[in-house]
C-alpha atoms as a PDB file:
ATOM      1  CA  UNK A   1      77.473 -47.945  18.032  1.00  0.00           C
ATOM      2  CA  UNK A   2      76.383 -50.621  20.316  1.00  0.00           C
ATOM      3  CA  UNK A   3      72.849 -49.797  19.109  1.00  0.00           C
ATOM      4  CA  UNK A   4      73.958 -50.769  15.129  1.00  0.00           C
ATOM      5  CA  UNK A   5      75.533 -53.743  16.903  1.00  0.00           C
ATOM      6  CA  UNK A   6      73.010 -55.280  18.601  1.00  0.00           C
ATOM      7  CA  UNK A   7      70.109 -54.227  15.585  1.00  0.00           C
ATOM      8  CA  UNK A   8      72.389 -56.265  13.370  1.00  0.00           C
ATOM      9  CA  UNK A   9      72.677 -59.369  15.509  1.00  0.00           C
ATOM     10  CA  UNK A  10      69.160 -58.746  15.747  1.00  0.00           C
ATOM     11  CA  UNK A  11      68.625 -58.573  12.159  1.00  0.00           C
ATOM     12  CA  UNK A  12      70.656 -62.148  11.519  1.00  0.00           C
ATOM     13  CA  UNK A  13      68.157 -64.098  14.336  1.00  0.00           C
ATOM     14  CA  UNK A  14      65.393 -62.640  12.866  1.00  0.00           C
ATOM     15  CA  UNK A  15      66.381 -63.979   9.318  1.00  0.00           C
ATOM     16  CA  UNK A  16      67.598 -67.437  10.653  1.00  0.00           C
ATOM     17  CA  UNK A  17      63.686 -67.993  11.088  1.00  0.00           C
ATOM     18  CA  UNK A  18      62.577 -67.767   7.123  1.00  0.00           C
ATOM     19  CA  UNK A  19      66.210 -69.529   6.135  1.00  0.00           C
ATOM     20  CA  UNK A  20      65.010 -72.256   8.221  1.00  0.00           C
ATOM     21  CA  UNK A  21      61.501 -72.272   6.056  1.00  0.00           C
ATOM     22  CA  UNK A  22      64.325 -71.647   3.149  1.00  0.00           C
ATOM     23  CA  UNK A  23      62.607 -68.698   1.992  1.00  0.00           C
ATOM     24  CA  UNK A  24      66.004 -67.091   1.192  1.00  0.00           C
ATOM     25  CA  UNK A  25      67.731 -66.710  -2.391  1.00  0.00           C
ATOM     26  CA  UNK A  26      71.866 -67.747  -1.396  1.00  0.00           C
ATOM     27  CA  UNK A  27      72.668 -64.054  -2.109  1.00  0.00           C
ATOM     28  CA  UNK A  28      70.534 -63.153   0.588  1.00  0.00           C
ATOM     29  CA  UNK A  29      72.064 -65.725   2.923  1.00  0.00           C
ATOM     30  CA  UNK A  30      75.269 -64.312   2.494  1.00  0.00           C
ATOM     31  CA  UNK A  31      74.284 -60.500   3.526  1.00  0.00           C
ATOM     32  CA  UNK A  32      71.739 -62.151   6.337  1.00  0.00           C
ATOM     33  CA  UNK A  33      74.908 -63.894   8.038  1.00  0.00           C
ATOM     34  CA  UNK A  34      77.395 -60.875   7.166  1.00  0.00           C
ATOM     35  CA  UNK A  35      75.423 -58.269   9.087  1.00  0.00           C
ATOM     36  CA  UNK A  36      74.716 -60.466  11.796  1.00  0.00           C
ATOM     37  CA  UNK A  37      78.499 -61.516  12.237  1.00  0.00           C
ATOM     38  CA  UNK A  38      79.758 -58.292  11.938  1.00  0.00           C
ATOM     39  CA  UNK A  39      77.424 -57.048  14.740  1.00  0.00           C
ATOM     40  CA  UNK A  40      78.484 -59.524  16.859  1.00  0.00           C
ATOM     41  CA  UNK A  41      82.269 -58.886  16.265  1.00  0.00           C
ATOM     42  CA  UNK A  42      81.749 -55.273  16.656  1.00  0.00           C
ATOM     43  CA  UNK A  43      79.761 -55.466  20.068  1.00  0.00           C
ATOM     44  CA  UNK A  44      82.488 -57.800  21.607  1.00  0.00           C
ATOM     45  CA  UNK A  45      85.142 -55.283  19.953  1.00  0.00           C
ATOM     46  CA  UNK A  46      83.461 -52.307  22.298  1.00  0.00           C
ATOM     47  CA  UNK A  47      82.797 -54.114  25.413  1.00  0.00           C
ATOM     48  CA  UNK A  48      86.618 -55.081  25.490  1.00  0.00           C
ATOM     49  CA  UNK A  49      87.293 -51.307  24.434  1.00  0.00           C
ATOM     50  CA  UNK A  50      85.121 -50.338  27.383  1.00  0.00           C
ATOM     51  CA  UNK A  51      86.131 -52.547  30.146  1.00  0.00           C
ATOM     52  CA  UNK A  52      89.915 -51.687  28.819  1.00  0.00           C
ATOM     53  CA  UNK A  53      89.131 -47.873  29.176  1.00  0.00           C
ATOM     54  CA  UNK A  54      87.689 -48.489  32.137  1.00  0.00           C
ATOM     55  CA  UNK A  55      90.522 -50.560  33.637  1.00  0.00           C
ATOM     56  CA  UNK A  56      92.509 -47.888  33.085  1.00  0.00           C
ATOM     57  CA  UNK A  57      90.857 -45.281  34.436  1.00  0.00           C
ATOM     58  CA  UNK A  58      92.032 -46.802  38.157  1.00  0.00           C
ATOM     59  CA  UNK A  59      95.456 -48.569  38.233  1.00  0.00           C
ATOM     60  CA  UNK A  60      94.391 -51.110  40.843  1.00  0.00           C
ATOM     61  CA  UNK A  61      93.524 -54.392  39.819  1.00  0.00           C
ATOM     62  CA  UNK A  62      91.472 -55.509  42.529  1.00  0.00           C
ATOM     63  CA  UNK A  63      89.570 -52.152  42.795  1.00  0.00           C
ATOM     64  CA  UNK A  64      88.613 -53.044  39.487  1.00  0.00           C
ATOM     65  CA  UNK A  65      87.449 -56.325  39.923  1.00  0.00           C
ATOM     66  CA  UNK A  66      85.126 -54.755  42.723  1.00  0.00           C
ATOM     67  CA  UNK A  67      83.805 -52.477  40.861  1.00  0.00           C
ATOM     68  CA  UNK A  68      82.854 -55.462  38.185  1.00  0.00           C
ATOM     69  CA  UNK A  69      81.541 -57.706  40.907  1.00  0.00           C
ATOM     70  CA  UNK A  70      79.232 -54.878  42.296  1.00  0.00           C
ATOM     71  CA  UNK A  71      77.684 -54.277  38.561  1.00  0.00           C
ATOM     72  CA  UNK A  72      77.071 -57.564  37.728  1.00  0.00           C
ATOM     73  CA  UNK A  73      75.903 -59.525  40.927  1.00  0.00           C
ATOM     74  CA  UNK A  74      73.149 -57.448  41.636  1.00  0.00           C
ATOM     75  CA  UNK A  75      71.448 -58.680  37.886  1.00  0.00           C
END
């Protein structure tokens, strides 16, 4: 799912090129920004689904913060 996510925000940046050179017909406008909203939408719906699943996977909110701080400083 986050794959369809991210190919759809994808999809929207890659048309926001050629409606800048207004290449585009309105209808296609309107399914260019739809995909690419939805995917966005969608991929911050699952990343709070996924840090929520994983919160409560260990009842300890500072464990938890850890365990974030450890995945993300190292990037």
């Amino acid at each position: 799912m986050f794959g369809l996510s991210i190919i759809g925000i994808m999809v929207f940046h890659y048309f926001e090129h050629i409606r800048s050179a207004h290449l585009l017909l309105k209808s296609e406008q309107f399914w260019d920004y739809y995909i690419g909203s939805t995917g966005g939408d969608f991929l911050l719906f699952l990343s709070g689904m996924g840090l929520f699943y994983s919160l409560t996977k260990n009842d300890d909110i500072c464990q938890f913060y850890k365990k974030r701080l450890v995945r993300i400083l190292p990037a």
